[in-house]
PDB file of N, CA and C in Angstrom:
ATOM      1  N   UNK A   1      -3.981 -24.717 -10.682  1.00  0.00           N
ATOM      2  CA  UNK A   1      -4.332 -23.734 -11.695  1.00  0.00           C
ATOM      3  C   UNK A   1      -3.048 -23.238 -12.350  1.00  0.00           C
ATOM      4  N   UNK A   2      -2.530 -23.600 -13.561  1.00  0.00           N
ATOM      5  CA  UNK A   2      -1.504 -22.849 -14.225  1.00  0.00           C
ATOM      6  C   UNK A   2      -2.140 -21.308 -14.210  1.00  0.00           C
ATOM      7  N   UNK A   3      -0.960 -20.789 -14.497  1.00  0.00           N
ATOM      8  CA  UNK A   3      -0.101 -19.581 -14.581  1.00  0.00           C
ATOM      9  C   UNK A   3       0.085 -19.009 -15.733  1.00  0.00           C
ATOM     10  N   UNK A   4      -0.574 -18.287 -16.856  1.00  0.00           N
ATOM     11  CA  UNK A   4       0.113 -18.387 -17.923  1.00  0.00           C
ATOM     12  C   UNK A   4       1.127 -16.569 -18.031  1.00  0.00           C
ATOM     13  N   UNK A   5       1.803 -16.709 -18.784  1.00  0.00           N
ATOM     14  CA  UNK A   5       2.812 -15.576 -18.719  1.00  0.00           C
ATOM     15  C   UNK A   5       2.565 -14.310 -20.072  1.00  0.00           C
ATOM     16  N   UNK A   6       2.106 -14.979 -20.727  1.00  0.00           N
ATOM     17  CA  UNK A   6       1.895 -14.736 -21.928  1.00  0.00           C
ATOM     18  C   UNK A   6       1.127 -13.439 -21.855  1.00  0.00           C
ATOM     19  N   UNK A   7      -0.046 -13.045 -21.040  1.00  0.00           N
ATOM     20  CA  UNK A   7       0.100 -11.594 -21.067  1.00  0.00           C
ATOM     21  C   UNK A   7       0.437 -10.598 -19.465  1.00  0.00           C
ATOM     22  N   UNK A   8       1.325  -9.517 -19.634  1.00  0.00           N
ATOM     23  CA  UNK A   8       1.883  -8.524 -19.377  1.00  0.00           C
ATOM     24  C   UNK A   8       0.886  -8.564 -17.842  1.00  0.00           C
ATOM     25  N   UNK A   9       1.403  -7.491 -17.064  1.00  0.00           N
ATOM     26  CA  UNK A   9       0.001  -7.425 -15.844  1.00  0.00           C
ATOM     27  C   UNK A   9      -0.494  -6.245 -16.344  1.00  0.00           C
ATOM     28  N   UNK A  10       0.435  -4.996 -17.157  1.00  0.00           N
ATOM     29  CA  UNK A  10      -0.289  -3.706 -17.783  1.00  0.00           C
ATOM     30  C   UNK A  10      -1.525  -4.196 -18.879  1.00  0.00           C
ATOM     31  N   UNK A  11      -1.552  -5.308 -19.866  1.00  0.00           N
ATOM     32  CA  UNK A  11      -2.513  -5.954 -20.424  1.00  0.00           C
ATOM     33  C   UNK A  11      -3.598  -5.942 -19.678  1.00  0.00           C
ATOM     34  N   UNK A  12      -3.335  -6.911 -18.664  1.00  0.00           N
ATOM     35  CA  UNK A  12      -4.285  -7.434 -18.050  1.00  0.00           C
ATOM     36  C   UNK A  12      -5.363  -6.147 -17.443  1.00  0.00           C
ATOM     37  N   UNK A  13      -4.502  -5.047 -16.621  1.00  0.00           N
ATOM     38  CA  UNK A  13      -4.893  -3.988 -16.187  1.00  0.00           C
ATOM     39  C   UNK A  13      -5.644  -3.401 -17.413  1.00  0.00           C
ATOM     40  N   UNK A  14      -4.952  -3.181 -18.559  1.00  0.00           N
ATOM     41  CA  UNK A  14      -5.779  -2.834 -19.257  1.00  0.00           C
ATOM     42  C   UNK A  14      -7.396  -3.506 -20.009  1.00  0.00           C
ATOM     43  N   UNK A  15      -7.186  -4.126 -19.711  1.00  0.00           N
ATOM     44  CA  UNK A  15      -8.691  -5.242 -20.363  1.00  0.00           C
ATOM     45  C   UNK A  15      -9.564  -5.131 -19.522  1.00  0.00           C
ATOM     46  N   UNK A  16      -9.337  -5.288 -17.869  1.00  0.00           N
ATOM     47  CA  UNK A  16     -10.049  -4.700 -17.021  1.00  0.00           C
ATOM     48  C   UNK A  16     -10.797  -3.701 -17.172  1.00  0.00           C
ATOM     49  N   UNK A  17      -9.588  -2.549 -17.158  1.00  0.00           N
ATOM     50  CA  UNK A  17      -9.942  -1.368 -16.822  1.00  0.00           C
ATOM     51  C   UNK A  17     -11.102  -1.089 -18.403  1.00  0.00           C
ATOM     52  N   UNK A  18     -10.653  -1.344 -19.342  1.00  0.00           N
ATOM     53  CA  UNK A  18     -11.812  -1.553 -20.772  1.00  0.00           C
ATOM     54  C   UNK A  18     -12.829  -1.981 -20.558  1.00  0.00           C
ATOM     55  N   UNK A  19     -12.796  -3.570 -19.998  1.00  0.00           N
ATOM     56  CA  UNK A  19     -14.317  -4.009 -19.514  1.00  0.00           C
ATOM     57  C   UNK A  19     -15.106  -3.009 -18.297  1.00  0.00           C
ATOM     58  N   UNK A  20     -14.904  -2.923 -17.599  1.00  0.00           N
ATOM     59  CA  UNK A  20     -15.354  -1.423 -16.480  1.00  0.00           C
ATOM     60  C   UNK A  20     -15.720  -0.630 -17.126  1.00  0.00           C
ATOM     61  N   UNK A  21     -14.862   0.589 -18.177  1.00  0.00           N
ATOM     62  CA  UNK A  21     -15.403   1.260 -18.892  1.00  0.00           C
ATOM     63  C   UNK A  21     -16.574   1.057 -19.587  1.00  0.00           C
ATOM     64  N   UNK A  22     -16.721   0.032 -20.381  1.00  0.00           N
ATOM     65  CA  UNK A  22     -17.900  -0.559 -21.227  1.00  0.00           C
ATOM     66  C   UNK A  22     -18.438  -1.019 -20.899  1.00  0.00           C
ATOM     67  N   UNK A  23     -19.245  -1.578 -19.460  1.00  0.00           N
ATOM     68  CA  UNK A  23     -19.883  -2.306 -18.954  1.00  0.00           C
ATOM     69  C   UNK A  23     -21.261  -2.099 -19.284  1.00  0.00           C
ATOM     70  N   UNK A  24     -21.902  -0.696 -19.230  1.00  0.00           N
ATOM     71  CA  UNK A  24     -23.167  -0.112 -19.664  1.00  0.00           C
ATOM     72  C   UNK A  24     -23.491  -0.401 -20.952  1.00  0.00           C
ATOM     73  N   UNK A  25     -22.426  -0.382 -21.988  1.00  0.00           N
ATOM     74  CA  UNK A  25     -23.317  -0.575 -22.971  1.00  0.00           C
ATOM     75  C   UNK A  25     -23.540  -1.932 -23.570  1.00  0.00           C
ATOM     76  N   UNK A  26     -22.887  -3.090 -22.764  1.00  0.00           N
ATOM     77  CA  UNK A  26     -23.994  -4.400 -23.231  1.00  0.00           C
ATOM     78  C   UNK A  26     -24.656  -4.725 -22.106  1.00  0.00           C
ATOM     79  N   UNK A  27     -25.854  -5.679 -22.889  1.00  0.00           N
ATOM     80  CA  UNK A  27     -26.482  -6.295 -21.750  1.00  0.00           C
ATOM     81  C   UNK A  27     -25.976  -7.221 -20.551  1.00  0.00           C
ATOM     82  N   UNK A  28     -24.618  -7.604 -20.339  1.00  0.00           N
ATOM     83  CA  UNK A  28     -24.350  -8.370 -19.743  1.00  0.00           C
ATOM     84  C   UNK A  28     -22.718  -8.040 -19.494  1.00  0.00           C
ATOM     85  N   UNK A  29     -22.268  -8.336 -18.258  1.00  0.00           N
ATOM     86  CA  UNK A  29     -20.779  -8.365 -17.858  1.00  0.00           C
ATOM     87  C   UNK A  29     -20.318  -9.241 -18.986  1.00  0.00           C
ATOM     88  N   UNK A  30     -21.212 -10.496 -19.207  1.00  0.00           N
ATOM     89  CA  UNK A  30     -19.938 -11.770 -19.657  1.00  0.00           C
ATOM     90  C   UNK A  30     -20.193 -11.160 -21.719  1.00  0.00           C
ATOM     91  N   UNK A  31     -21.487 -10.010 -21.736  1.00  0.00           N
ATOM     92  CA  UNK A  31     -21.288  -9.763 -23.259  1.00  0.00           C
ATOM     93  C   UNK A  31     -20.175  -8.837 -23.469  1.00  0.00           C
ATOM     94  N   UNK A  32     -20.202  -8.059 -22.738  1.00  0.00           N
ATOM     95  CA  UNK A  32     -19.042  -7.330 -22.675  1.00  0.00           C
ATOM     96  C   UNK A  32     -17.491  -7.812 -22.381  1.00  0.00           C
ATOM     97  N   UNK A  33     -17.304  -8.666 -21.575  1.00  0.00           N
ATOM     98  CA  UNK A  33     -15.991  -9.486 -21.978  1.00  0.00           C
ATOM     99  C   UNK A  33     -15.812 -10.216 -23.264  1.00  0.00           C
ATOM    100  N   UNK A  34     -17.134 -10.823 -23.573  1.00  0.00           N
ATOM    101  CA  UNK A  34     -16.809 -11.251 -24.879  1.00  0.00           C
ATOM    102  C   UNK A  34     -16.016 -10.743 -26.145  1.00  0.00           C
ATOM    103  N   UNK A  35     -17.065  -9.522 -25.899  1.00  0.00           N
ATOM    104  CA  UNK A  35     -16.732  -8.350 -26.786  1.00  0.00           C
ATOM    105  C   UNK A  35     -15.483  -7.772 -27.260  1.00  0.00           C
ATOM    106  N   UNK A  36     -14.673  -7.778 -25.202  1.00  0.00           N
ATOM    107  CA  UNK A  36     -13.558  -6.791 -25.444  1.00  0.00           C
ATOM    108  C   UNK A  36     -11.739  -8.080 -25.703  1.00  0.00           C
ATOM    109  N   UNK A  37     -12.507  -9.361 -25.496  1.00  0.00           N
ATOM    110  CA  UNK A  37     -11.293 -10.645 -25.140  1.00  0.00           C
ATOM    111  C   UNK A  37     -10.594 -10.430 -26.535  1.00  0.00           C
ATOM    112  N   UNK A  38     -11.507 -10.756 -27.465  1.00  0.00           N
ATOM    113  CA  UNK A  38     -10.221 -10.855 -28.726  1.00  0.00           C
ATOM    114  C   UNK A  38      -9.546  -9.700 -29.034  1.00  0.00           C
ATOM    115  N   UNK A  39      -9.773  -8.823 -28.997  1.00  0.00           N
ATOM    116  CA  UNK A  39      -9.045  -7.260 -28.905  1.00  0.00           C
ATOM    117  C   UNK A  39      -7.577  -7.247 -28.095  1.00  0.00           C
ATOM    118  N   UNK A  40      -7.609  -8.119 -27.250  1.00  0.00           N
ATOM    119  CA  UNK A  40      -6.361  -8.189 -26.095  1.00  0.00           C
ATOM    120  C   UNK A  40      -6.005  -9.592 -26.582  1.00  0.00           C
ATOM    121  N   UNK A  41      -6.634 -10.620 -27.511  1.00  0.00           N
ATOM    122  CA  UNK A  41      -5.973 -12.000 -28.022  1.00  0.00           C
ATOM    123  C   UNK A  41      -6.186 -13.001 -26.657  1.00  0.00           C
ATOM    124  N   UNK A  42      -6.912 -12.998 -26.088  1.00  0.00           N
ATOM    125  CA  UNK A  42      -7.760 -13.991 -25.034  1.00  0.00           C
ATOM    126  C   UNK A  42      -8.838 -14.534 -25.290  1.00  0.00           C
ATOM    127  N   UNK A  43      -9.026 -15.744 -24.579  1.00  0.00           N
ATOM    128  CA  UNK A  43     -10.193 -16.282 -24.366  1.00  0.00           C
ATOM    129  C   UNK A  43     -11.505 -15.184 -23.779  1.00  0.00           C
ATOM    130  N   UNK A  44     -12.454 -15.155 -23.909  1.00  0.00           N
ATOM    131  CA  UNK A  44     -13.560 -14.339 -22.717  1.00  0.00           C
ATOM    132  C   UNK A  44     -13.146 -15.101 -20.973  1.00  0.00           C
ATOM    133  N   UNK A  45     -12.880 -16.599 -21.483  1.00  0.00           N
ATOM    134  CA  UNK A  45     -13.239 -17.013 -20.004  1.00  0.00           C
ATOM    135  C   UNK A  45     -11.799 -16.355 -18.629  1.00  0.00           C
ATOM    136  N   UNK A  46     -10.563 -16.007 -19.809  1.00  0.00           N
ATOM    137  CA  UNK A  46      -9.030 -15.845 -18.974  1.00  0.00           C
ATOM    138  C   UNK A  46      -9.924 -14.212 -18.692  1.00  0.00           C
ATOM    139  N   UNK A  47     -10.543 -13.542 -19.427  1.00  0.00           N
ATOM    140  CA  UNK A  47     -10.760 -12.533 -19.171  1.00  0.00           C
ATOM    141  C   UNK A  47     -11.596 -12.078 -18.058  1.00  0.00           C
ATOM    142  N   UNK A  48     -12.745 -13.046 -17.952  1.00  0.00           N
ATOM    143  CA  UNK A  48     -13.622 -13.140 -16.579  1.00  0.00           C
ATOM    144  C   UNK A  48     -12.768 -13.147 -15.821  1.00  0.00           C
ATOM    145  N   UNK A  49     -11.795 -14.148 -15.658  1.00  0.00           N
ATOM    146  CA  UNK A  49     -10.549 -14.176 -14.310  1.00  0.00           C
ATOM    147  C   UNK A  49      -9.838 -13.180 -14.190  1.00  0.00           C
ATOM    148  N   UNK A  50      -9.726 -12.340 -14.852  1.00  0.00           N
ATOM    149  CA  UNK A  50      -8.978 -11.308 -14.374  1.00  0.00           C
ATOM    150  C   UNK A  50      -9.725 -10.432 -13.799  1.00  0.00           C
ATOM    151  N   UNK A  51     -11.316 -10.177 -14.162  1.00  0.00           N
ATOM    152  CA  UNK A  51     -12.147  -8.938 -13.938  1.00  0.00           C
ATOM    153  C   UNK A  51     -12.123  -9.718 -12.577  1.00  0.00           C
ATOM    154  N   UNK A  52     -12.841 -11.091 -12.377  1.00  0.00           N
ATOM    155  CA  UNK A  52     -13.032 -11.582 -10.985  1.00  0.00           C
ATOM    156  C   UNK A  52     -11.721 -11.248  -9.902  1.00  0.00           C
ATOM    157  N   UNK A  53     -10.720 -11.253 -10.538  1.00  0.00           N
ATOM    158  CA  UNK A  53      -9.155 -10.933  -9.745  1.00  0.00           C
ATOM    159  C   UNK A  53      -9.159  -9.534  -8.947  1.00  0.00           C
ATOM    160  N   UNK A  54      -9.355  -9.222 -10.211  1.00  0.00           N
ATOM    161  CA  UNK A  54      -9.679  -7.550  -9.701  1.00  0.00           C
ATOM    162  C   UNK A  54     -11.146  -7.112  -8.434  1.00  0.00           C
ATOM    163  N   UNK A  55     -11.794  -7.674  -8.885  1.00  0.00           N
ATOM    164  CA  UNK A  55     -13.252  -7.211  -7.907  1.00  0.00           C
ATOM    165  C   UNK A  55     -12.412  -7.807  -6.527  1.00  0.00           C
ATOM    166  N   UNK A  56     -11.889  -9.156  -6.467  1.00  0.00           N
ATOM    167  CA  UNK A  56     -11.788  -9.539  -5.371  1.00  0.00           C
ATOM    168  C   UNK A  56     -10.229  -8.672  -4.635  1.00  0.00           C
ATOM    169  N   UNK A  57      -9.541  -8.639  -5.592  1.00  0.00           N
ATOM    170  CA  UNK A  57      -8.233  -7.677  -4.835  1.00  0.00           C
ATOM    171  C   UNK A  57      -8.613  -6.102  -4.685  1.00  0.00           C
ATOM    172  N   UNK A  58      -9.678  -5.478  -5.287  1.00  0.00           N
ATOM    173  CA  UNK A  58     -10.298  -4.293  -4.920  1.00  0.00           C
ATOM    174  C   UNK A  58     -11.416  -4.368  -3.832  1.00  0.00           C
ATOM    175  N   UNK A  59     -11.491  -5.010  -3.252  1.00  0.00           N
ATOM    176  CA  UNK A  59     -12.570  -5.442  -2.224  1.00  0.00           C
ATOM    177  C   UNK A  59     -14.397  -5.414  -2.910  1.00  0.00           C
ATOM    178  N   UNK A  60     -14.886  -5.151  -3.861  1.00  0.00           N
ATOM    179  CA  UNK A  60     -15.738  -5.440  -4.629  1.00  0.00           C
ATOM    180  C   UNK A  60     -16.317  -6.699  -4.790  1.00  0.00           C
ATOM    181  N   UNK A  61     -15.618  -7.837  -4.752  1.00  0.00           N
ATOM    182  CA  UNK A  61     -16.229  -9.050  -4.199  1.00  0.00           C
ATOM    183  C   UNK A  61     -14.931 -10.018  -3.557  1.00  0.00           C
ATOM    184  N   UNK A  62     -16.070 -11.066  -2.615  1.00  0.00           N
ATOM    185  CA  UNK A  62     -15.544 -11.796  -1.556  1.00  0.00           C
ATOM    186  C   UNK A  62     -14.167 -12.435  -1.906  1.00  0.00           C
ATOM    187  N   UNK A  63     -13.209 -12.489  -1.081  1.00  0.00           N
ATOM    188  CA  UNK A  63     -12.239 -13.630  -1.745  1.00  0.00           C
ATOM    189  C   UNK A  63     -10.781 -13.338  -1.444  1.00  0.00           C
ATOM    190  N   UNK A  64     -10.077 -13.898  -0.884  1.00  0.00           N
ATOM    191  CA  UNK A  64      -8.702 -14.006  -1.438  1.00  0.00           C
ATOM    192  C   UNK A  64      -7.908 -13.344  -1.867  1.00  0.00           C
ATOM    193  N   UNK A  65      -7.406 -12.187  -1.296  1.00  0.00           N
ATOM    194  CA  UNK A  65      -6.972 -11.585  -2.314  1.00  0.00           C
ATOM    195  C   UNK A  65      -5.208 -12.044  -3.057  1.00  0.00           C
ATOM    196  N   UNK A  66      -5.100 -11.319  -4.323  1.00  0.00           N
ATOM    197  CA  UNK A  66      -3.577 -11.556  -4.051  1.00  0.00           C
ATOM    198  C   UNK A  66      -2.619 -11.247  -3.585  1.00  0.00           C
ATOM    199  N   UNK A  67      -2.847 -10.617  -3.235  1.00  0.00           N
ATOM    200  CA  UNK A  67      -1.912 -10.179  -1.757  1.00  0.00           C
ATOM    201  C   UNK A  67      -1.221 -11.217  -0.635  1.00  0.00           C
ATOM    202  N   UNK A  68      -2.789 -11.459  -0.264  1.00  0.00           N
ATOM    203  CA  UNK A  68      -3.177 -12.414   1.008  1.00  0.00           C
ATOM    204  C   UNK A  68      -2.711 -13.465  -0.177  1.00  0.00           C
ATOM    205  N   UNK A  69      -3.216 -14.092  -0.911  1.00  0.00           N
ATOM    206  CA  UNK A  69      -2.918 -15.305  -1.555  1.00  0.00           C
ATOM    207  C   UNK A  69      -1.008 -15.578  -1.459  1.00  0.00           C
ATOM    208  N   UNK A  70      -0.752 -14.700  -1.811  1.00  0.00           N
ATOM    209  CA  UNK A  70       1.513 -14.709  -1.629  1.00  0.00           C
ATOM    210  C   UNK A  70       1.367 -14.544  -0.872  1.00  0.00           C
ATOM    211  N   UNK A  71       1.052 -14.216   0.236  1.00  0.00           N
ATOM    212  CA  UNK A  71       1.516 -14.355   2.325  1.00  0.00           C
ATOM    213  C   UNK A  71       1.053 -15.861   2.045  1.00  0.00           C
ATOM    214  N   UNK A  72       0.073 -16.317   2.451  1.00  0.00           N
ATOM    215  CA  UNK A  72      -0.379 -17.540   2.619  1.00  0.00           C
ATOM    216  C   UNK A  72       0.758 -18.519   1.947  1.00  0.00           C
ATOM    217  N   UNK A  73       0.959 -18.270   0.743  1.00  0.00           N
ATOM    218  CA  UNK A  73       2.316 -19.441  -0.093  1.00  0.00           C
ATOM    219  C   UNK A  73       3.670 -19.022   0.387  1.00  0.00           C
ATOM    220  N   UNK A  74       3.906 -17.822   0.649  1.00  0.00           N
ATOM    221  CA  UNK A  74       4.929 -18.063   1.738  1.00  0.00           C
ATOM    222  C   UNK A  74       5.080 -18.391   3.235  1.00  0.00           C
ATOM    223  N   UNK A  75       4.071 -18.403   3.784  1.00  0.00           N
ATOM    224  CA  UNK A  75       3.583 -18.872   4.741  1.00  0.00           C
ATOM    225  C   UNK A  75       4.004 -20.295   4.949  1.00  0.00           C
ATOM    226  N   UNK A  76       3.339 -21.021   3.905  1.00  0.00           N
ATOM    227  CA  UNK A  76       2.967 -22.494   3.887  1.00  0.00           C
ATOM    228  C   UNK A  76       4.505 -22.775   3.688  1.00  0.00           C
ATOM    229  N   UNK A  77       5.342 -22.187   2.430  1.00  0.00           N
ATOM    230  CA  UNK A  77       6.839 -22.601   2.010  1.00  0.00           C
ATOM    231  C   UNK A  77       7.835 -22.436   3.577  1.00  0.00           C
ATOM    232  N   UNK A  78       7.368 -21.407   4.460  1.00  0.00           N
ATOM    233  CA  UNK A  78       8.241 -21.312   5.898  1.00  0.00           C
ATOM    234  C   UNK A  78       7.761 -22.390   6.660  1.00  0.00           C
ATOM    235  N   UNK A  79       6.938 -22.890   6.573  1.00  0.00           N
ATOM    236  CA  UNK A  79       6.274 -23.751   7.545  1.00  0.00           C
ATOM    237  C   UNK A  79       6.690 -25.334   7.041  1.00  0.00           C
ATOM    238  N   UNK A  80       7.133 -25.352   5.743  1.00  0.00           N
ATOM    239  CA  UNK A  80       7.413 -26.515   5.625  1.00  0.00           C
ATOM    240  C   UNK A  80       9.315 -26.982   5.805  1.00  0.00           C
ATOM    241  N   UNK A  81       9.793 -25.820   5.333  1.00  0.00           N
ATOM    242  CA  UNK A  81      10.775 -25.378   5.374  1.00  0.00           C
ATOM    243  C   UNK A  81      11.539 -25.884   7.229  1.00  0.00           C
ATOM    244  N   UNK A  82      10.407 -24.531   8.147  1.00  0.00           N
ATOM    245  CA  UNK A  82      10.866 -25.191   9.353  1.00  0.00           C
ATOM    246  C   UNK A  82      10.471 -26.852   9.583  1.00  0.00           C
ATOM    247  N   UNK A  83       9.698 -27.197   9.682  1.00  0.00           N
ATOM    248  CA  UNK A  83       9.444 -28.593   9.654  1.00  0.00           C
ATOM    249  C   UNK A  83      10.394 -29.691   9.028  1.00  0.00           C
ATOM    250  N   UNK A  84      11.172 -29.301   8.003  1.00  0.00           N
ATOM    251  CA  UNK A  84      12.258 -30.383   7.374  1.00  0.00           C
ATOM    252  C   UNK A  84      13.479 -29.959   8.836  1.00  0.00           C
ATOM    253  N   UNK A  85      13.309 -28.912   8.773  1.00  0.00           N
ATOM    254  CA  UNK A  85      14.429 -28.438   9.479  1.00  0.00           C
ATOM    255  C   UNK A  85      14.516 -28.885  11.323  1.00  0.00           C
ATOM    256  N   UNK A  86      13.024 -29.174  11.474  1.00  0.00           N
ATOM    257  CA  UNK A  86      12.702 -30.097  12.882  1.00  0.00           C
ATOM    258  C   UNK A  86      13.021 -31.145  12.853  1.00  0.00           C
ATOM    259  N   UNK A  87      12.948 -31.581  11.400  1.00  0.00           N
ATOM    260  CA  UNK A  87      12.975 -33.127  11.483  1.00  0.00           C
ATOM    261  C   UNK A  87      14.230 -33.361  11.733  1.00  0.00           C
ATOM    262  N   UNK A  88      15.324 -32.548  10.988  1.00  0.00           N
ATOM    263  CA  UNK A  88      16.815 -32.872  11.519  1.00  0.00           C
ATOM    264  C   UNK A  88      17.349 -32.633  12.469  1.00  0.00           C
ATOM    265  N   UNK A  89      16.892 -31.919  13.254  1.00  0.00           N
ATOM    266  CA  UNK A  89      17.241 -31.401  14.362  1.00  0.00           C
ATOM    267  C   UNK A  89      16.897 -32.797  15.187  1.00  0.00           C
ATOM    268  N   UNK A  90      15.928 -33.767  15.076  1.00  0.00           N
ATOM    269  CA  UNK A  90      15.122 -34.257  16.238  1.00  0.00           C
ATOM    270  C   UNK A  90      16.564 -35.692  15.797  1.00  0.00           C
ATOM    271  N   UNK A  91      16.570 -35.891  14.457  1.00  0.00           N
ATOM    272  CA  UNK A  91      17.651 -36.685  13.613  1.00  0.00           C
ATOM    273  C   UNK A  91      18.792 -36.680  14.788  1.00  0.00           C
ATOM    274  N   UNK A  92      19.036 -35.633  14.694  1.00  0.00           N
ATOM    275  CA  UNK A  92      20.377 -35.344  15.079  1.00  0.00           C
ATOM    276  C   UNK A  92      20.741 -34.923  16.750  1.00  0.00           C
ATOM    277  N   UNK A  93      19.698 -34.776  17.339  1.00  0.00           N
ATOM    278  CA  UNK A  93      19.417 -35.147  18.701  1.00  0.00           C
ATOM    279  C   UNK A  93      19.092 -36.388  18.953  1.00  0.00           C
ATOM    280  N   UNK A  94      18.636 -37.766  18.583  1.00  0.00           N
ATOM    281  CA  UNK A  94      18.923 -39.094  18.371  1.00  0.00           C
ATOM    282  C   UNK A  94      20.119 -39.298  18.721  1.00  0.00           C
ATOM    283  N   UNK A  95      20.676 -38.782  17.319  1.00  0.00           N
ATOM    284  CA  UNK A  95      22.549 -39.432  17.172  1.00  0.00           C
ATOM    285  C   UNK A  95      23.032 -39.383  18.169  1.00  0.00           C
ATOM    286  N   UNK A  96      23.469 -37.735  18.435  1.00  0.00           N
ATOM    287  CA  UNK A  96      23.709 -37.385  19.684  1.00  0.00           C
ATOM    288  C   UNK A  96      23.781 -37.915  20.867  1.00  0.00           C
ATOM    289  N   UNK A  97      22.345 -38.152  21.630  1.00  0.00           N
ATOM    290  CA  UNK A  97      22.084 -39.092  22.577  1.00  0.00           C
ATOM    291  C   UNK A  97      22.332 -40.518  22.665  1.00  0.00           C
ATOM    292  N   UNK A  98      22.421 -41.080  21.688  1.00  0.00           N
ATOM    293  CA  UNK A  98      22.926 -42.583  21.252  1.00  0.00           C
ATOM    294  C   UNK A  98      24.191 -42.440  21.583  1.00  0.00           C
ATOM    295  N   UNK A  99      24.739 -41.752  20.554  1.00  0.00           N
ATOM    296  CA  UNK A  99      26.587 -41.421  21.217  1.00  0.00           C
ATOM    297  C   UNK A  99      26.981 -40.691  22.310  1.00  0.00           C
ATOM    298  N   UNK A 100      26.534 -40.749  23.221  1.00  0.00           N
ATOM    299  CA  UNK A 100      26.774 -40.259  24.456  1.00  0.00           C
ATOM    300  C   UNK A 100      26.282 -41.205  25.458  1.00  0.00           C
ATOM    301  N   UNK A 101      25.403 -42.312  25.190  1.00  0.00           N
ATOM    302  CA  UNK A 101      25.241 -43.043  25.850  1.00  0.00           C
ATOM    303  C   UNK A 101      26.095 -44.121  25.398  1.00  0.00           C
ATOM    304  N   UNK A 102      26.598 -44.503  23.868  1.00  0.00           N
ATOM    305  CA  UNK A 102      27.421 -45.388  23.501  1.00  0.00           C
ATOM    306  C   UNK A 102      28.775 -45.064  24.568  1.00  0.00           C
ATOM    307  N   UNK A 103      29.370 -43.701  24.444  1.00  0.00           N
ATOM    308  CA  UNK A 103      30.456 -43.806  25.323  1.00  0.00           C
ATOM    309  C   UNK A 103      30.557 -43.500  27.006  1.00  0.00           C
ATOM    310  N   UNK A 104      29.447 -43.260  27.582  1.00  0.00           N
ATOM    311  CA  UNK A 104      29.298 -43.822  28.791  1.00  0.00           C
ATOM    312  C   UNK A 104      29.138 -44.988  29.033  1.00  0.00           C
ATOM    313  N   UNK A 105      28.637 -46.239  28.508  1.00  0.00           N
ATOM    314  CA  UNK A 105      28.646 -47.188  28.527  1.00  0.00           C
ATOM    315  C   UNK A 105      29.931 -48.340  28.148  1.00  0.00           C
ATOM    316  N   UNK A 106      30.825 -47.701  27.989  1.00  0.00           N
ATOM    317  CA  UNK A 106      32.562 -48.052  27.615  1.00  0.00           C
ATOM    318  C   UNK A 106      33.093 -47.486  28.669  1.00  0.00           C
ATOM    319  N   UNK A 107      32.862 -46.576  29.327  1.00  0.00           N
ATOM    320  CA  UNK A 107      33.673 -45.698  30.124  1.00  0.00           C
ATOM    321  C   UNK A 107      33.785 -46.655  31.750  1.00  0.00           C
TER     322      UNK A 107
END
């Protein structure tokens, strides 16, 4: 899923917090994003993702939050991180043992 940068997180907060406000007076969540997307220069659909962002990082609906979502990717980046870092270690305990048996075996 790209990333786009292009709007602000105060934007974003704000379009939210607009759609919430106005929710009552259309018939529908997704008429009301419609409504409020070009006003902020978005699609409706980037705008659903943010309201969905929000329900789910406000505990309002199920999911992931982002919070939890950056632990988890740093998580995964330490875990791979140590793992390169096993691999050399195990590398270099090889060598090691090779050359120590190379020069007992001269000795």
């Amino acid at each position: 899923m790209k990333k786009s940068t292009k709007f602000s997180p105060e934007v974003r907060e704000r379009a939210v917090r607009m759609v919430n406000d106005h929710r009552g007076e259309y018939p529908s969540l997704w008429a009301t994003i419609e409504s409020i997307a070009p006003k902020f220069g978005c699609v409706p659909q980037t705008l659903n993702e943010w309201v969905k962002r929000h329900e789910v990082d406000t505990g309002m609906r199920h999911g992931v939050t982002s919070e939890e979502r950056e632990r988890i990717k740093s998580l995964e980046r330490e875990v791979k991180e140590l793992r390169r870092a096993n691999e050399i270690l195990k590398l270099a305990s090889a060598f090691f043992a090779q050359a120590e048996l190379d020069r007992r075996l001269k000795s």
